[in-house]
Protein backbone atom coordinates (compact mmCIF):
# COMPACT_ATOMS: atom_id res chain seq x y z
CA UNK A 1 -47.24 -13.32 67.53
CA UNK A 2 -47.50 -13.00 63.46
CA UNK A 3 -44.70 -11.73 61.64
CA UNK A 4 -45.02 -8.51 59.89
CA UNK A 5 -45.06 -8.21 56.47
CA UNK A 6 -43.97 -5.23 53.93
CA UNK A 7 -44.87 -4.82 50.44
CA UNK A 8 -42.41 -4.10 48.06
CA UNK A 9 -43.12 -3.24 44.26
CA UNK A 10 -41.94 -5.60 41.86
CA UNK A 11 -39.77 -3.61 40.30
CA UNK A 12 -37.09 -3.55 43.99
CA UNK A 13 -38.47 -7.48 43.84
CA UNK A 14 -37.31 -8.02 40.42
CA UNK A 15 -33.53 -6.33 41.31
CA UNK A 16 -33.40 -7.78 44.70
CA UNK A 17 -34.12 -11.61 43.01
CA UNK A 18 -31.14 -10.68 40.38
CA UNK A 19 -28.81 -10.18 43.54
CA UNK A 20 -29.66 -13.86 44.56
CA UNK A 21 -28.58 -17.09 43.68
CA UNK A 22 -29.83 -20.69 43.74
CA UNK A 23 -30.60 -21.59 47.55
CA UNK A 24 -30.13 -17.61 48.65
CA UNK A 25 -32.72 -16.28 51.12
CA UNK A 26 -34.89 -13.06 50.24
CA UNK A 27 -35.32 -12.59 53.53
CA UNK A 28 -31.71 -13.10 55.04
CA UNK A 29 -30.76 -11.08 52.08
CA UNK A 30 -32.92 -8.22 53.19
CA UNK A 31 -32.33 -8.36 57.04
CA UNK A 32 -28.60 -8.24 56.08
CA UNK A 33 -29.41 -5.08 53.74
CA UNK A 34 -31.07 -3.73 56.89
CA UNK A 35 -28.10 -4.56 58.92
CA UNK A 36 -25.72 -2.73 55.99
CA UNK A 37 -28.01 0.04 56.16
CA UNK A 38 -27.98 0.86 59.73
CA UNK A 39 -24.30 0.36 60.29
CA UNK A 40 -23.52 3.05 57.49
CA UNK A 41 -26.17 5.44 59.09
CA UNK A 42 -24.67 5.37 62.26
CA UNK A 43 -20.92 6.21 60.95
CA UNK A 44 -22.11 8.72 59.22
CA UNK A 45 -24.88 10.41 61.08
CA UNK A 46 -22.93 13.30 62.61
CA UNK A 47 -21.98 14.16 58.75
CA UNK A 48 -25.50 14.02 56.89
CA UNK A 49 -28.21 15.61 59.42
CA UNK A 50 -29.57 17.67 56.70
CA UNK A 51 -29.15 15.49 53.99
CA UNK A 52 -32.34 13.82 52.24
CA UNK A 53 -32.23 10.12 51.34
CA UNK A 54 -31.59 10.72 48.48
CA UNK A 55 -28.69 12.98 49.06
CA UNK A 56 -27.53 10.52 51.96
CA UNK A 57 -27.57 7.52 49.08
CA UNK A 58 -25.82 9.02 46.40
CA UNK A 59 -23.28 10.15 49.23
CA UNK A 60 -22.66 6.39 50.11
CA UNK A 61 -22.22 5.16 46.78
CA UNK A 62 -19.93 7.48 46.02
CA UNK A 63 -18.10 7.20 48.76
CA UNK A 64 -18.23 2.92 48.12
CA UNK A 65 -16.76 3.98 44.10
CA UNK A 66 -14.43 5.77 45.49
CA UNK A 67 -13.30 3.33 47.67
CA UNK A 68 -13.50 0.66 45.23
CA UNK A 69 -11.18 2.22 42.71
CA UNK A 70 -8.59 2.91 45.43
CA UNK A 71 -8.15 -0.72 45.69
């Protein structure tokens, strides 16, 4: 069975290839961004069920800053 494949513009190609570093995967770097994603979808999917995507990803990075500066 082929893979599927997704396009991506270059711009999210550029940023995601800034992320990586010599001998890094794209791919294991996105299916681990997919795994990130879901995991913080399901904590938080009693809270945001209105929220857009955008809303819901400006909520998590807040809520990562503010967790960051607590440490």
């Amino acid at each position: 069975m082929p893979q599927p494949t997704f396009n991506m513009d270059q711009d999210l190609l550029d940023r995601l290839d800034a992320n990586l570093s010599y001998g890094d995967s794209r791919s294991a770097w996105v299916r681990d961004a997919i795994e990130m994603k879901l995991a913080v979808l399901e904590e938080i999917e009693n809270y945001d069920e209105d929220m857009t995507q955008e809303e819901r990803r400006e909520f998590i990075v807040e809520a990562v800053r503010e967790a960051v500066e607590d440490d």
